[in-house]
Protein backbone atom coordinates (compact mmCIF):
# COMPACT_ATOMS: atom_id res chain seq x y z
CA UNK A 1 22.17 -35.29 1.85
CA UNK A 2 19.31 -35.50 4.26
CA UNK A 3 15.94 -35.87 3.12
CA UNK A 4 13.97 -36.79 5.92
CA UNK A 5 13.52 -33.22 8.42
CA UNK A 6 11.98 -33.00 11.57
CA UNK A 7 8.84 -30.77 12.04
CA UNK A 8 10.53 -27.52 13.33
CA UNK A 9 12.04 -27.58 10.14
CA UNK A 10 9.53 -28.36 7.88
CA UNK A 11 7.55 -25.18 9.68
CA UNK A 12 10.49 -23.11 8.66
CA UNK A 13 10.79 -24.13 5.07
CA UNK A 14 6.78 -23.83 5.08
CA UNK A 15 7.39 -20.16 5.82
CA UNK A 16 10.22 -19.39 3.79
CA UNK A 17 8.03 -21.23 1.11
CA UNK A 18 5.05 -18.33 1.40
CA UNK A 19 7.64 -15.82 1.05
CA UNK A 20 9.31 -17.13 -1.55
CA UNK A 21 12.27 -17.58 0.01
CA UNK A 22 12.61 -21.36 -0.18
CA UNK A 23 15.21 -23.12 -2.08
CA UNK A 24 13.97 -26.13 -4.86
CA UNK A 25 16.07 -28.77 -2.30
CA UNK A 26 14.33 -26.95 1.07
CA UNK A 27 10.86 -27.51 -1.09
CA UNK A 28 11.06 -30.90 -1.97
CA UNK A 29 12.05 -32.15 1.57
CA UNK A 30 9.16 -30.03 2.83
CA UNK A 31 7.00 -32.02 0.30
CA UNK A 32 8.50 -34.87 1.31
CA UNK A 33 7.82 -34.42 4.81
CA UNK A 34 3.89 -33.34 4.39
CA UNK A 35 3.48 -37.09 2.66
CA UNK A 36 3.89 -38.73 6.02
CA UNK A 37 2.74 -35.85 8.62
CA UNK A 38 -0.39 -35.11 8.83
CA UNK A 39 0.35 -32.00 11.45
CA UNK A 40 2.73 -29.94 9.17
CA UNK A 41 0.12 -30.64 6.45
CA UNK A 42 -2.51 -28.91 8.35
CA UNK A 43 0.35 -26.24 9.24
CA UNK A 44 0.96 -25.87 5.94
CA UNK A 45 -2.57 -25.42 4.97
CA UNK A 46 -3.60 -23.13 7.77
CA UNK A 47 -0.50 -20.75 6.76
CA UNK A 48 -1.27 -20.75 2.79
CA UNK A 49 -4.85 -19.87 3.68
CA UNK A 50 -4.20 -16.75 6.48
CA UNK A 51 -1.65 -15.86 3.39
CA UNK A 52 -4.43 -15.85 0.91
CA UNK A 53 -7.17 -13.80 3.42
CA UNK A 54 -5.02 -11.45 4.22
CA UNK A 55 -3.57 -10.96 0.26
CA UNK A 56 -7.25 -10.30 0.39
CA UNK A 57 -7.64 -8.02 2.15
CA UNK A 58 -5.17 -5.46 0.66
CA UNK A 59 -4.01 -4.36 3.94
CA UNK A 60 -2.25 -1.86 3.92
CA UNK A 61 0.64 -0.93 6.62
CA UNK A 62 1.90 2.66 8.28
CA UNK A 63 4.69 4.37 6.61
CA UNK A 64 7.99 4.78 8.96
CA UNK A 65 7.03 8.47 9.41
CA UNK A 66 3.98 8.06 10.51
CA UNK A 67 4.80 5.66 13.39
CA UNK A 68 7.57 7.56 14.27
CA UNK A 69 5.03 10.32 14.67
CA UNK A 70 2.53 8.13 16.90
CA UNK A 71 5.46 6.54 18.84
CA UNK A 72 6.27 10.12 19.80
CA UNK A 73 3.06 11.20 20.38
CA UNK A 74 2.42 7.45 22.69
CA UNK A 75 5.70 8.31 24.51
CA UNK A 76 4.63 12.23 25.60
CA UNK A 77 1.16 11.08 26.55
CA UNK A 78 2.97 8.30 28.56
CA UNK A 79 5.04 10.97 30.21
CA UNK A 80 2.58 13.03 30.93
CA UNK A 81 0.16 10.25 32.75
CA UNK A 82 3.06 9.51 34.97
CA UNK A 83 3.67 12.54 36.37
């Protein structure tokens, strides 16, 4: 069992960790890891707080049909520029 992880890593498990998506073991290395580096503690930091502002922010995306629609409507006006 390895408890030290390199920094890629601890990025990863500092995303899946947002999400969710992390593991207790994947968590506790990550912990583990922000103890002794200051850079994936400042990662780690910058990443909770762009979660938080944009939480905030309630945005709010496109449904599939209606990107389908301008991705259509982006490909004829495309087509029709190049001729």
């Amino acid at each position: 069992m390895k408890i030290m992880v390199p920094c890629n890593e601890a990025h990863h498990v500092c995303d899946k960790s947002q999400y969710k998506e992390a593991s207790l073991w994947e968590k506790l290395k990550l912990y583990i890891h922000l103890i002794y580096c200051k850079t994936c503690r400042k990662y780690s930091k910058n990443n909770k707080k762009l979660s938080t502002t944009i939480h905030k922010a309630k945005v709010e995306c496109l449904d599939k049909k209606c990107k389908e629609a301008m991705k259509l409507e982006f490909e004829k006006a495309l087509k029709d520029q190049l001729k």
